[in-house]
PDB file of N, CA and C in Angstrom:
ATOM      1  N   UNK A   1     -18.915  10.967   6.229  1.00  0.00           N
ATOM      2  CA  UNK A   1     -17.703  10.529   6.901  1.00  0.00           C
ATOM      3  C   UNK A   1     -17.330   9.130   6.423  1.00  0.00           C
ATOM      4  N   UNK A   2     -15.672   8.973   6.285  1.00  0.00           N
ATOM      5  CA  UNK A   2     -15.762   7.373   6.190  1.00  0.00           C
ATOM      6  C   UNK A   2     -15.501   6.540   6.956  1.00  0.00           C
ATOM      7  N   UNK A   3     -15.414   5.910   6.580  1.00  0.00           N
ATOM      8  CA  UNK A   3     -15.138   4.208   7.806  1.00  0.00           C
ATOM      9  C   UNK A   3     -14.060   3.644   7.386  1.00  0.00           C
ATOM     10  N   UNK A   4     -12.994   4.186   6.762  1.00  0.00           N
ATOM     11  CA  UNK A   4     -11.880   3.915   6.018  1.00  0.00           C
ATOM     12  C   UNK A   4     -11.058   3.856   6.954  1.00  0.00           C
ATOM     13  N   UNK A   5     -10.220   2.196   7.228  1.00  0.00           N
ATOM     14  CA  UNK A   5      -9.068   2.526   8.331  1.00  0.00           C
ATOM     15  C   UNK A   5      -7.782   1.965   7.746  1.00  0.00           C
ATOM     16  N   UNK A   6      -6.681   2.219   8.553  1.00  0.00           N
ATOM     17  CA  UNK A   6      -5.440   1.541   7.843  1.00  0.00           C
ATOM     18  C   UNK A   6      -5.448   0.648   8.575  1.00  0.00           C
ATOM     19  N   UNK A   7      -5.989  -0.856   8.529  1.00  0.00           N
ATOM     20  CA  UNK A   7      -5.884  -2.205   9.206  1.00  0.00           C
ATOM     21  C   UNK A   7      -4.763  -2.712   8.704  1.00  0.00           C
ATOM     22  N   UNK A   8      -4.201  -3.582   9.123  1.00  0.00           N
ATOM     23  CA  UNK A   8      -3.097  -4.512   8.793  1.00  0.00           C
ATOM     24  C   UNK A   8      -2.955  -5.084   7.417  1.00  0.00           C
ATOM     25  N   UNK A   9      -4.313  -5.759   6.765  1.00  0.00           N
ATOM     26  CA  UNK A   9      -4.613  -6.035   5.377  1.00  0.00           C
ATOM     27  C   UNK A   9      -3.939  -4.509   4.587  1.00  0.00           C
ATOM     28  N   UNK A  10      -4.446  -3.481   4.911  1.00  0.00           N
ATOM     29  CA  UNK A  10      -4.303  -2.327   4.012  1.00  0.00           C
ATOM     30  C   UNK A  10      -2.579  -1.884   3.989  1.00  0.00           C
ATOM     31  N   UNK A  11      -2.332  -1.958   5.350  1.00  0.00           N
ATOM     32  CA  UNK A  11      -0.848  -1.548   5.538  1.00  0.00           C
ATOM     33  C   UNK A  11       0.154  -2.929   4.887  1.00  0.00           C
ATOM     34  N   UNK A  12      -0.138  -4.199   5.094  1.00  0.00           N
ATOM     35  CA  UNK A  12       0.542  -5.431   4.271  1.00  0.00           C
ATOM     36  C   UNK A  12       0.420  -4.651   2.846  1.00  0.00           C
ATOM     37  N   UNK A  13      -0.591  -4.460   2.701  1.00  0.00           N
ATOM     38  CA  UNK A  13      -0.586  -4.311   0.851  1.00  0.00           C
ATOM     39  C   UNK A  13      -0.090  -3.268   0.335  1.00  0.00           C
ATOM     40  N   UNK A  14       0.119  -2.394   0.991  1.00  0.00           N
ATOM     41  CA  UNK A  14       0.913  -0.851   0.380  1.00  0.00           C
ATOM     42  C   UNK A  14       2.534  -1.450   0.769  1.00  0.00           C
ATOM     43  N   UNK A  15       2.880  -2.397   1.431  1.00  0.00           N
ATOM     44  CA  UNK A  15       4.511  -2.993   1.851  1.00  0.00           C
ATOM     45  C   UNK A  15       4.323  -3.802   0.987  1.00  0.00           C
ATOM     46  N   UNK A  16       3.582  -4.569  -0.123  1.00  0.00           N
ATOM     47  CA  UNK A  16       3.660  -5.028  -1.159  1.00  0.00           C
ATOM     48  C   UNK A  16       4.169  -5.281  -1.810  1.00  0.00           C
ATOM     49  N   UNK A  17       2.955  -3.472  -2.238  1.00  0.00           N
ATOM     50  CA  UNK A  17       3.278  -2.902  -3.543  1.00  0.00           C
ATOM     51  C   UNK A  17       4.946  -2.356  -3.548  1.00  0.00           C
ATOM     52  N   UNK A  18       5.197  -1.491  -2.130  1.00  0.00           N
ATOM     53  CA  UNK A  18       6.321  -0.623  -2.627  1.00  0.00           C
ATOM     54  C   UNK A  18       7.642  -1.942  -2.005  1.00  0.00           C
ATOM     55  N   UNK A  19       7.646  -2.949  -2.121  1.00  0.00           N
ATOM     56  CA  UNK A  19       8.759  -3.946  -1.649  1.00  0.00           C
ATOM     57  C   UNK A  19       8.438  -4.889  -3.046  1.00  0.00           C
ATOM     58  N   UNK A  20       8.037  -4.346  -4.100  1.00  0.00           N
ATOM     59  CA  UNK A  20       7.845  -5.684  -5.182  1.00  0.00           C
ATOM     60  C   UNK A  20       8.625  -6.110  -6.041  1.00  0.00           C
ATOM     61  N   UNK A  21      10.100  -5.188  -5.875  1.00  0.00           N
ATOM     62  CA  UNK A  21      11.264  -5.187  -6.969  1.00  0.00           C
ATOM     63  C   UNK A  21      12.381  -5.703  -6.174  1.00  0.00           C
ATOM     64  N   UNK A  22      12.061  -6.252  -4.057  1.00  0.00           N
ATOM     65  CA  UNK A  22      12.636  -6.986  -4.149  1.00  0.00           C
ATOM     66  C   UNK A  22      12.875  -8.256  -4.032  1.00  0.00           C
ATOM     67  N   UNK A  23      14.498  -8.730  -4.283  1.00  0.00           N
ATOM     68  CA  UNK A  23      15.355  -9.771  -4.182  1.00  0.00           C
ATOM     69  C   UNK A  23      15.228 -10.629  -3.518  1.00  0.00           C
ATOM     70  N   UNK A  24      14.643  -9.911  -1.883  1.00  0.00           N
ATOM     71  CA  UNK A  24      14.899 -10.995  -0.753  1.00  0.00           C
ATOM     72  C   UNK A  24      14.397 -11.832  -0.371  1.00  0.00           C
ATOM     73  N   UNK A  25      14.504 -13.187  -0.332  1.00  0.00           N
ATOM     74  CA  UNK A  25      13.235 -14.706  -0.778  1.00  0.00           C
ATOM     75  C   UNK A  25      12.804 -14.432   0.643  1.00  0.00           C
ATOM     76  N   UNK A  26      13.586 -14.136   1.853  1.00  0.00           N
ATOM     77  CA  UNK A  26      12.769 -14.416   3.356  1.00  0.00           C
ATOM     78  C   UNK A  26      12.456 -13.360   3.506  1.00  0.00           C
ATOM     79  N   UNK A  27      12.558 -11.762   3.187  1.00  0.00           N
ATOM     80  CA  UNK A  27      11.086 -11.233   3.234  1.00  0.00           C
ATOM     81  C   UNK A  27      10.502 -11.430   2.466  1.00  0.00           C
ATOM     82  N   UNK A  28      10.414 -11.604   1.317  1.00  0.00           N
ATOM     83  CA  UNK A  28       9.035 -12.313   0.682  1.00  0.00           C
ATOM     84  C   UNK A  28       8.476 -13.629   1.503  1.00  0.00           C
ATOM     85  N   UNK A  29       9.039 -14.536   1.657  1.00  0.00           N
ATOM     86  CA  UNK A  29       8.233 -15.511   2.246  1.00  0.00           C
ATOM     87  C   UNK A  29       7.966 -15.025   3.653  1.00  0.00           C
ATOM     88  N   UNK A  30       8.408 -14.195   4.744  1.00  0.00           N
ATOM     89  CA  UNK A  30       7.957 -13.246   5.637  1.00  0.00           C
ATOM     90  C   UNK A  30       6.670 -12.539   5.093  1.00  0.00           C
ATOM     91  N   UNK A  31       6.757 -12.208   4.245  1.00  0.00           N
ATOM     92  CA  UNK A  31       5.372 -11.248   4.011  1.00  0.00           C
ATOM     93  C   UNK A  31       4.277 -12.171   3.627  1.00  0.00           C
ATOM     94  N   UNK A  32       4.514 -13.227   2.876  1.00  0.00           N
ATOM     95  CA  UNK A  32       3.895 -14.177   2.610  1.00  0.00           C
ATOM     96  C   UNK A  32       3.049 -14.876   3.848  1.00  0.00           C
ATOM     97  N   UNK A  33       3.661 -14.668   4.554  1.00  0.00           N
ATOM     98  CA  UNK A  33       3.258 -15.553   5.180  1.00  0.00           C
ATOM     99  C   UNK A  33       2.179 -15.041   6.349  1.00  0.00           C
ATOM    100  N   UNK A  34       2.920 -13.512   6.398  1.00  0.00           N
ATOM    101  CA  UNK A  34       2.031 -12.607   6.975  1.00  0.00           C
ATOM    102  C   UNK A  34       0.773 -12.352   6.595  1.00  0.00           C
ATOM    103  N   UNK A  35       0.699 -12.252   5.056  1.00  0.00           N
ATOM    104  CA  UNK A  35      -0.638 -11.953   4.600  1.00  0.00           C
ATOM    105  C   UNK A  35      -1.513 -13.388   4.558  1.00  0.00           C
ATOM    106  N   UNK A  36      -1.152 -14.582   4.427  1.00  0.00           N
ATOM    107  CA  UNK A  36      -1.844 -15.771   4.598  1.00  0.00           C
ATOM    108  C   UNK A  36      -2.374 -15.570   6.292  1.00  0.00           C
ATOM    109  N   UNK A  37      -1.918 -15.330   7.341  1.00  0.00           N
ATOM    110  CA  UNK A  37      -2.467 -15.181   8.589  1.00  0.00           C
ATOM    111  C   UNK A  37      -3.379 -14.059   8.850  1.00  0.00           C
ATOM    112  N   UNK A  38      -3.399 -13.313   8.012  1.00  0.00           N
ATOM    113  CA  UNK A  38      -4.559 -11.968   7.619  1.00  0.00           C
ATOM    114  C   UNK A  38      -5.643 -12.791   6.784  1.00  0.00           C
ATOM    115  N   UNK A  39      -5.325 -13.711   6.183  1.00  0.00           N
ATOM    116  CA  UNK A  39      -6.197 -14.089   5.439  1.00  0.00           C
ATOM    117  C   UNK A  39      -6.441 -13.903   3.979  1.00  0.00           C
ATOM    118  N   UNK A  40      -5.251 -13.303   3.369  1.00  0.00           N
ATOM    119  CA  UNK A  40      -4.844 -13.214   2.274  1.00  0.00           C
ATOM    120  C   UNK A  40      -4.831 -14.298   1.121  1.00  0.00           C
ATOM    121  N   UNK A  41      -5.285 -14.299   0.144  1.00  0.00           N
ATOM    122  CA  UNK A  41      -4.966 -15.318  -0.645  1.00  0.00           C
ATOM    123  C   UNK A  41      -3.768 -14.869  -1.747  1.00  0.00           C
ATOM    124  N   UNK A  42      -3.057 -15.753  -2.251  1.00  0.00           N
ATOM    125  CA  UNK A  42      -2.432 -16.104  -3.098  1.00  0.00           C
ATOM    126  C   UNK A  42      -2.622 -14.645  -4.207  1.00  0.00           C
ATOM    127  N   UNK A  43      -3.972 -14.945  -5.003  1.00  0.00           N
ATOM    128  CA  UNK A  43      -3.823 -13.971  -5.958  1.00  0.00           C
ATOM    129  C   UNK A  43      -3.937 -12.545  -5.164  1.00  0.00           C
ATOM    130  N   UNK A  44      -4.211 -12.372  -4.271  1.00  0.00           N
ATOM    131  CA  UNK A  44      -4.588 -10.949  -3.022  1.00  0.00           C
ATOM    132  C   UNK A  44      -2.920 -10.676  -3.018  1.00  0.00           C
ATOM    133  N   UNK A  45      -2.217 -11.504  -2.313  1.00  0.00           N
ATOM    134  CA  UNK A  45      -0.770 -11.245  -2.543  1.00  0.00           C
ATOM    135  C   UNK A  45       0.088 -10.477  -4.019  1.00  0.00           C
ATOM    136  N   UNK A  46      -0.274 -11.649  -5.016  1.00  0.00           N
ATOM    137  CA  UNK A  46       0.245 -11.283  -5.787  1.00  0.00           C
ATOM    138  C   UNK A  46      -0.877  -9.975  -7.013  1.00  0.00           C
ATOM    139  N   UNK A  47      -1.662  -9.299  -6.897  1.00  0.00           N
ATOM    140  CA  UNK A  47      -2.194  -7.902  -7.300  1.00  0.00           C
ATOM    141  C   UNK A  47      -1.579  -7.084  -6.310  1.00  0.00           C
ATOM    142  N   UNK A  48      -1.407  -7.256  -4.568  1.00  0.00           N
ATOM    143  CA  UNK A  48      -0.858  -5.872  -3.818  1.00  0.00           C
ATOM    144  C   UNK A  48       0.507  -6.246  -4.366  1.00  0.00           C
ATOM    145  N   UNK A  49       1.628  -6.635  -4.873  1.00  0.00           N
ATOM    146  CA  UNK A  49       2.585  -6.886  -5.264  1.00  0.00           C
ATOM    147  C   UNK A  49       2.891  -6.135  -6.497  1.00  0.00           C
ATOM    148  N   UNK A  50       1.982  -6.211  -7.239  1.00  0.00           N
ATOM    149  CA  UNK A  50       1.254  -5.687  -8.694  1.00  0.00           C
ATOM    150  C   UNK A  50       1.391  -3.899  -8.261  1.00  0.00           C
ATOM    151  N   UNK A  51       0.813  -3.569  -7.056  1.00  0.00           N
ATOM    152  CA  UNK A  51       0.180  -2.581  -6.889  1.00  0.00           C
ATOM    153  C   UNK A  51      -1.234  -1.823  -7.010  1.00  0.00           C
ATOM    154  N   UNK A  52      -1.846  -2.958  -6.628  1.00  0.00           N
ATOM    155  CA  UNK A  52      -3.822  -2.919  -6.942  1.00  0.00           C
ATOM    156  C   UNK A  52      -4.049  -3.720  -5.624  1.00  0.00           C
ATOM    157  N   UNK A  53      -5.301  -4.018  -5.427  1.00  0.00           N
ATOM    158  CA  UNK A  53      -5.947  -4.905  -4.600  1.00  0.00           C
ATOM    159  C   UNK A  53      -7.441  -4.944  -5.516  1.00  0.00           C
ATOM    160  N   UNK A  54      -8.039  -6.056  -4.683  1.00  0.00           N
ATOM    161  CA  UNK A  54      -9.604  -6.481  -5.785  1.00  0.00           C
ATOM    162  C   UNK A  54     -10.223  -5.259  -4.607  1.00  0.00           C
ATOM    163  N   UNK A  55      -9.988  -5.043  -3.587  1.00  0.00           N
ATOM    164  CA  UNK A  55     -10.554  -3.810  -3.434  1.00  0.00           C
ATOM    165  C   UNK A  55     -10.639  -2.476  -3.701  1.00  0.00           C
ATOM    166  N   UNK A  56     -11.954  -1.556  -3.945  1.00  0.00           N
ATOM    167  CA  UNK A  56     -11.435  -0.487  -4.075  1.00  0.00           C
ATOM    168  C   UNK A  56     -10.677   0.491  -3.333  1.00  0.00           C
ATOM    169  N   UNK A  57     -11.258   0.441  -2.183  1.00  0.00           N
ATOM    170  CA  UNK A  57     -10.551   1.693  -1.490  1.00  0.00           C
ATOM    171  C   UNK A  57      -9.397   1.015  -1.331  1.00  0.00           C
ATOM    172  N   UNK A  58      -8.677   0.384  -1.153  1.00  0.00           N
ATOM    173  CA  UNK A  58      -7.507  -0.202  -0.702  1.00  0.00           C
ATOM    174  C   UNK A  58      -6.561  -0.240  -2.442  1.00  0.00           C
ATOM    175  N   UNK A  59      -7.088  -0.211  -3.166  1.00  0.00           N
ATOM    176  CA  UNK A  59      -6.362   0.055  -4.344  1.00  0.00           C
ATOM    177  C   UNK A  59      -6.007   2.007  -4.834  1.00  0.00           C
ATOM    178  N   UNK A  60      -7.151   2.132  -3.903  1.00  0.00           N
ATOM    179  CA  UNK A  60      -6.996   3.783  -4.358  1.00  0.00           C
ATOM    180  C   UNK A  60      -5.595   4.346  -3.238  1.00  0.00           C
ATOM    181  N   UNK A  61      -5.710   3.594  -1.839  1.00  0.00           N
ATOM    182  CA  UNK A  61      -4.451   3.980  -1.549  1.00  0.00           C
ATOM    183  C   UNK A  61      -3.054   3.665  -1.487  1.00  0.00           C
ATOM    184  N   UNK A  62      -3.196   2.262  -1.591  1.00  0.00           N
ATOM    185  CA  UNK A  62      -1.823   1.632  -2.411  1.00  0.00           C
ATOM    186  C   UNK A  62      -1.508   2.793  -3.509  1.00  0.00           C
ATOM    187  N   UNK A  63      -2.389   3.218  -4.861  1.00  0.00           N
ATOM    188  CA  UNK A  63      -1.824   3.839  -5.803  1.00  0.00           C
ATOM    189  C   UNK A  63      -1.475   5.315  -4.912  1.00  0.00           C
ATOM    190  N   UNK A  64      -1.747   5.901  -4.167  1.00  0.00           N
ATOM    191  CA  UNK A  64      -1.700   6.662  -3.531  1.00  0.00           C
ATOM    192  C   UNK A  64      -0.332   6.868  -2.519  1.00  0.00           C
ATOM    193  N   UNK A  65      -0.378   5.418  -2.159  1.00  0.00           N
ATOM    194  CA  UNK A  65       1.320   5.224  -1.525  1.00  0.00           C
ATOM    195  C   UNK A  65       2.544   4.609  -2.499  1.00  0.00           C
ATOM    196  N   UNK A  66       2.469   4.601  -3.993  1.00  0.00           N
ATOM    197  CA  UNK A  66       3.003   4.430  -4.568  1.00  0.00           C
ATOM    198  C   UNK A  66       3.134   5.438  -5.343  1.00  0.00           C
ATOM    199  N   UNK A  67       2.782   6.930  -5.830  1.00  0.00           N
ATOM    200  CA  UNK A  67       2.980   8.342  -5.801  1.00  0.00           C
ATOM    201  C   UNK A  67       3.874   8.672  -4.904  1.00  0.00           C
ATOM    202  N   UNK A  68       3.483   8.649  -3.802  1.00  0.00           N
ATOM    203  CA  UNK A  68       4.165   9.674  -2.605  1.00  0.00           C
ATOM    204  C   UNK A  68       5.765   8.882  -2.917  1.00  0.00           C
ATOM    205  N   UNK A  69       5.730   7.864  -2.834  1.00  0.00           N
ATOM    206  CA  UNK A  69       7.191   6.866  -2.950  1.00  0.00           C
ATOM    207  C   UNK A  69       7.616   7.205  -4.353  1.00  0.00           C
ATOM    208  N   UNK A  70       7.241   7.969  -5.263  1.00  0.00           N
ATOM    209  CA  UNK A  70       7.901   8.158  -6.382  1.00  0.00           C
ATOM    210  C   UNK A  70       8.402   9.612  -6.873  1.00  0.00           C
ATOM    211  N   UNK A  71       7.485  10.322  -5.644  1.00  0.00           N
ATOM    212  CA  UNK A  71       8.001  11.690  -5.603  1.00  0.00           C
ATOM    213  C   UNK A  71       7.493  12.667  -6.402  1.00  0.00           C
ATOM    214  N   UNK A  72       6.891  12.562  -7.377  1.00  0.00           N
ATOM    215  CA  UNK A  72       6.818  13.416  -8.615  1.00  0.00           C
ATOM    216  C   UNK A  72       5.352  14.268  -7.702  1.00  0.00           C
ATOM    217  N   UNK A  73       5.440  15.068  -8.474  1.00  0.00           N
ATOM    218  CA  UNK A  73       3.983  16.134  -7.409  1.00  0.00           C
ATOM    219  C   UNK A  73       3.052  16.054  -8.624  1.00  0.00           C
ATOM    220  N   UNK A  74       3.189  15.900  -9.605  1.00  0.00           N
ATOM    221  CA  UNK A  74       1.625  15.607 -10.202  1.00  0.00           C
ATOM    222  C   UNK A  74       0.782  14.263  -9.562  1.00  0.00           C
ATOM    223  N   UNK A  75       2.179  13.213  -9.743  1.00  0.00           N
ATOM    224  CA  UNK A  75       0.892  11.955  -9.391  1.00  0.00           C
ATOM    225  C   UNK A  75       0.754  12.534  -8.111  1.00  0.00           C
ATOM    226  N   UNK A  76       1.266  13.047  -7.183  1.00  0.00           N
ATOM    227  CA  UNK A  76       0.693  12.605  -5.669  1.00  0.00           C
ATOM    228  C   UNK A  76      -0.116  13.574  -5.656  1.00  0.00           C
ATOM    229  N   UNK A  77      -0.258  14.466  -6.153  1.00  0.00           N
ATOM    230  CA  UNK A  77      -2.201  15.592  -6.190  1.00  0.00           C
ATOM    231  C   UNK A  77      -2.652  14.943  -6.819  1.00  0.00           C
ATOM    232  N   UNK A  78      -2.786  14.248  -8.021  1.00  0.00           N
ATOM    233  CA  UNK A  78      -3.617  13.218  -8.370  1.00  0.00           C
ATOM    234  C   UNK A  78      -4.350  12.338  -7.645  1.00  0.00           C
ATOM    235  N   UNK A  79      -3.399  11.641  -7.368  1.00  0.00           N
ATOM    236  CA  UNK A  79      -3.681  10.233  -6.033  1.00  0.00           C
ATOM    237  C   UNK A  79      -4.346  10.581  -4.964  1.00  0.00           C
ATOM    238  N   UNK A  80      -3.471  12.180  -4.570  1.00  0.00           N
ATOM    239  CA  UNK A  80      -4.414  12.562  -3.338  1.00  0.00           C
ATOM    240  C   UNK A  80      -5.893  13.127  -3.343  1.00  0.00           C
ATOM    241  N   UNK A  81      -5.920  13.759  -4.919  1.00  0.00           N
ATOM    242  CA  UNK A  81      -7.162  13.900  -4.928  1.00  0.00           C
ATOM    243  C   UNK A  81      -8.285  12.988  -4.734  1.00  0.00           C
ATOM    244  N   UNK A  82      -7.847  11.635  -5.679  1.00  0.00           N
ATOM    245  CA  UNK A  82      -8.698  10.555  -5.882  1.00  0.00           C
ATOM    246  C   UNK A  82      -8.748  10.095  -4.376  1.00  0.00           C
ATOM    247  N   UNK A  83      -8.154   9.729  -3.704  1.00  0.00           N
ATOM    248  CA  UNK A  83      -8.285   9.376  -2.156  1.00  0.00           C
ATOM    249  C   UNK A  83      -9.160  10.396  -1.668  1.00  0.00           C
ATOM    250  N   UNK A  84      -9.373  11.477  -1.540  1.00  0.00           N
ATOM    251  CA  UNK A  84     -10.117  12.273  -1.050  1.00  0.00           C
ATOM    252  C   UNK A  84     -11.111  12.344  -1.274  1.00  0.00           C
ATOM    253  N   UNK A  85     -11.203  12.273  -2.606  1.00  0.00           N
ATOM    254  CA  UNK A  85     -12.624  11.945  -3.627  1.00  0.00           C
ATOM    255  C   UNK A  85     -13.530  11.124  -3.109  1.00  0.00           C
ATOM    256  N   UNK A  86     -12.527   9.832  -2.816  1.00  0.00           N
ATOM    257  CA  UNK A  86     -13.593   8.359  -2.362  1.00  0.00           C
ATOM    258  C   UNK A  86     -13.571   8.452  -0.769  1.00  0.00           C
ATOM    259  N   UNK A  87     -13.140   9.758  -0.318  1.00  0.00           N
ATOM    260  CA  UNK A  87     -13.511   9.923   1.151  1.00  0.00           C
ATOM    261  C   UNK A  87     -12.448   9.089   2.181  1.00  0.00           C
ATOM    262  N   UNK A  88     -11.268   9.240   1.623  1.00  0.00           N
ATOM    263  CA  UNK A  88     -10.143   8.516   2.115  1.00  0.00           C
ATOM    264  C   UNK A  88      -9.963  10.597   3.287  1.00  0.00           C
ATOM    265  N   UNK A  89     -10.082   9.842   4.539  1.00  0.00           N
ATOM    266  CA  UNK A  89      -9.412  10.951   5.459  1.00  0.00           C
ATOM    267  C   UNK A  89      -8.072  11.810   5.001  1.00  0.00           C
ATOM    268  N   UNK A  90      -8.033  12.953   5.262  1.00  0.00           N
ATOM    269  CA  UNK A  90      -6.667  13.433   5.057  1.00  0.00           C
ATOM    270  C   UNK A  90      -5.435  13.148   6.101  1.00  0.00           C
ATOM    271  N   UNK A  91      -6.154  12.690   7.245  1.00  0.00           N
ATOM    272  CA  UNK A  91      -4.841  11.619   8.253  1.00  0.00           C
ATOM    273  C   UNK A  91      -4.863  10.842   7.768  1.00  0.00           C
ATOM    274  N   UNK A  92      -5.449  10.226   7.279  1.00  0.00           N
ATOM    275  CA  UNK A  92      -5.222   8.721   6.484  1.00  0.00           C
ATOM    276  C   UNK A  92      -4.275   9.073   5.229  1.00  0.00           C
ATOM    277  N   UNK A  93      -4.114  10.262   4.921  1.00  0.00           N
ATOM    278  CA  UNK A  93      -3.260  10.340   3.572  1.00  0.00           C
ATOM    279  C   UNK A  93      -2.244  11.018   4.610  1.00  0.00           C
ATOM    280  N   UNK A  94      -2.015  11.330   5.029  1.00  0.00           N
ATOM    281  CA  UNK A  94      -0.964  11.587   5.694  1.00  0.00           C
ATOM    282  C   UNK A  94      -0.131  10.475   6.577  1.00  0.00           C
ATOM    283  N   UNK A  95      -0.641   9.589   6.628  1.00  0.00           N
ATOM    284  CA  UNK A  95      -0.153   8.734   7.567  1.00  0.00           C
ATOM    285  C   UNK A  95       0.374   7.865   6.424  1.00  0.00           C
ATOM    286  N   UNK A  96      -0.384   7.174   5.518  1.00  0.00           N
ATOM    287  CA  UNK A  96       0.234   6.850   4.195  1.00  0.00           C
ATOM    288  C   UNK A  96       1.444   7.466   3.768  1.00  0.00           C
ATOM    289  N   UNK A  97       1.184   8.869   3.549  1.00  0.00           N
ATOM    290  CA  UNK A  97       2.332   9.616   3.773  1.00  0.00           C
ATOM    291  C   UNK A  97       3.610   9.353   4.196  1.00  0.00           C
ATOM    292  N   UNK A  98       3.592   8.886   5.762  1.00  0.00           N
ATOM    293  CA  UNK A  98       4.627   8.738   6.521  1.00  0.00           C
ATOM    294  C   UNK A  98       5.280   7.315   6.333  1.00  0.00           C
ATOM    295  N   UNK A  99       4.159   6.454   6.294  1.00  0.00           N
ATOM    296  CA  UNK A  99       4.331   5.287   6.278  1.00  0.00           C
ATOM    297  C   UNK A  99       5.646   4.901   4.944  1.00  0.00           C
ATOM    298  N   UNK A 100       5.352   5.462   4.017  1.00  0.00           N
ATOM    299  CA  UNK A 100       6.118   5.113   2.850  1.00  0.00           C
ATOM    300  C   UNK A 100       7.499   5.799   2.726  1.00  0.00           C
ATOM    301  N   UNK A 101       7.822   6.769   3.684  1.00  0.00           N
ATOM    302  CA  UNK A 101       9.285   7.112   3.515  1.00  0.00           C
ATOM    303  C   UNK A 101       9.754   5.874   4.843  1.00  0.00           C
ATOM    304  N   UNK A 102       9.641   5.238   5.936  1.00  0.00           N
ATOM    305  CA  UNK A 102      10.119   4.413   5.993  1.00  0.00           C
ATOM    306  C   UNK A 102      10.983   3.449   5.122  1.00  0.00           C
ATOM    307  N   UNK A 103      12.114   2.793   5.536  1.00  0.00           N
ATOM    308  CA  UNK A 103      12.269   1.674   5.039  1.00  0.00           C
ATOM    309  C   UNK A 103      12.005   0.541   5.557  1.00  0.00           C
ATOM    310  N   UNK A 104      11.710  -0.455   4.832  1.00  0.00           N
ATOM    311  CA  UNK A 104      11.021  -1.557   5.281  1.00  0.00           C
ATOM    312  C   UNK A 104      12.206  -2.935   5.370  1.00  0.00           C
ATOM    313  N   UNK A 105      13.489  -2.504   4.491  1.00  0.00           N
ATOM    314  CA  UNK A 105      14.758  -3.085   4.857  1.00  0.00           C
ATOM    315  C   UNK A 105      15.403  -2.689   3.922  1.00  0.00           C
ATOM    316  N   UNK A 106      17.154  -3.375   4.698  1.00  0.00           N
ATOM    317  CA  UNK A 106      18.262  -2.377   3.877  1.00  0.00           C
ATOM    318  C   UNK A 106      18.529  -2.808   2.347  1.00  0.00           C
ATOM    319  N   UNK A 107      17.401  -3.770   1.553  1.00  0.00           N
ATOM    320  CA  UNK A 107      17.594  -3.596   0.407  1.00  0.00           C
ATOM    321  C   UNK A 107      16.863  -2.733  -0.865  1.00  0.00           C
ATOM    322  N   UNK A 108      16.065  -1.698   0.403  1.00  0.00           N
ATOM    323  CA  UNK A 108      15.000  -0.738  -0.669  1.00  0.00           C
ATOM    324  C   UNK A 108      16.053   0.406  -0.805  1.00  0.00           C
TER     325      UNK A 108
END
């Protein structure tokens, strides 16, 4: 079983990755500022931005919520496999899931 949860660190970093093309300086410095009160550093910011983290499991589902947000059905059986692989829950990929058709604001 895993011990894999979607904490705030994990959910900041998949809003990152899929918010990294934009424009808007005050949500960026909003998010910024969010992940510094998580405890985020600087380069932590800028890799979930990237779309990675120095962690693993948290990089396997960022890439995982950056599939589902791109639609194509190879990567996301891919992604989902690999999440499954490393014992990422299938609510946890589902909730990822959900999480990423949100919008996070009206410039995505």
């Amino acid at each position: 079983m895993s011990c894999f949860t979607m904490g705030d660190r994990v959910r900041l970093s998949i809003e990152l990755a899929l918010t990294a093309d934009s424009v808007d300086p005050l949500r960026r410095e909003r998010q910024d500022d969010f992940a510094r009160g998580l405890g985020m550093t600087r380069a932590e910011i800028d890799v979930a931005r990237g779309g990675s983290s120095f962690d693993a499991m948290t990089s396997i589902v960022v890439a995982l919520a950056i599939a589902f947000r791109r639609g194509a059905e190879h990567q996301v059986a891919s992604a989902r496999e690999r999440a499954l692989n490393a014992r990422v829950p299938e609510g946890i990929c589902r909730e990822i899931q959900a999480f990423t058709i949100q919008p996070f604001d009206s410039d995505d």
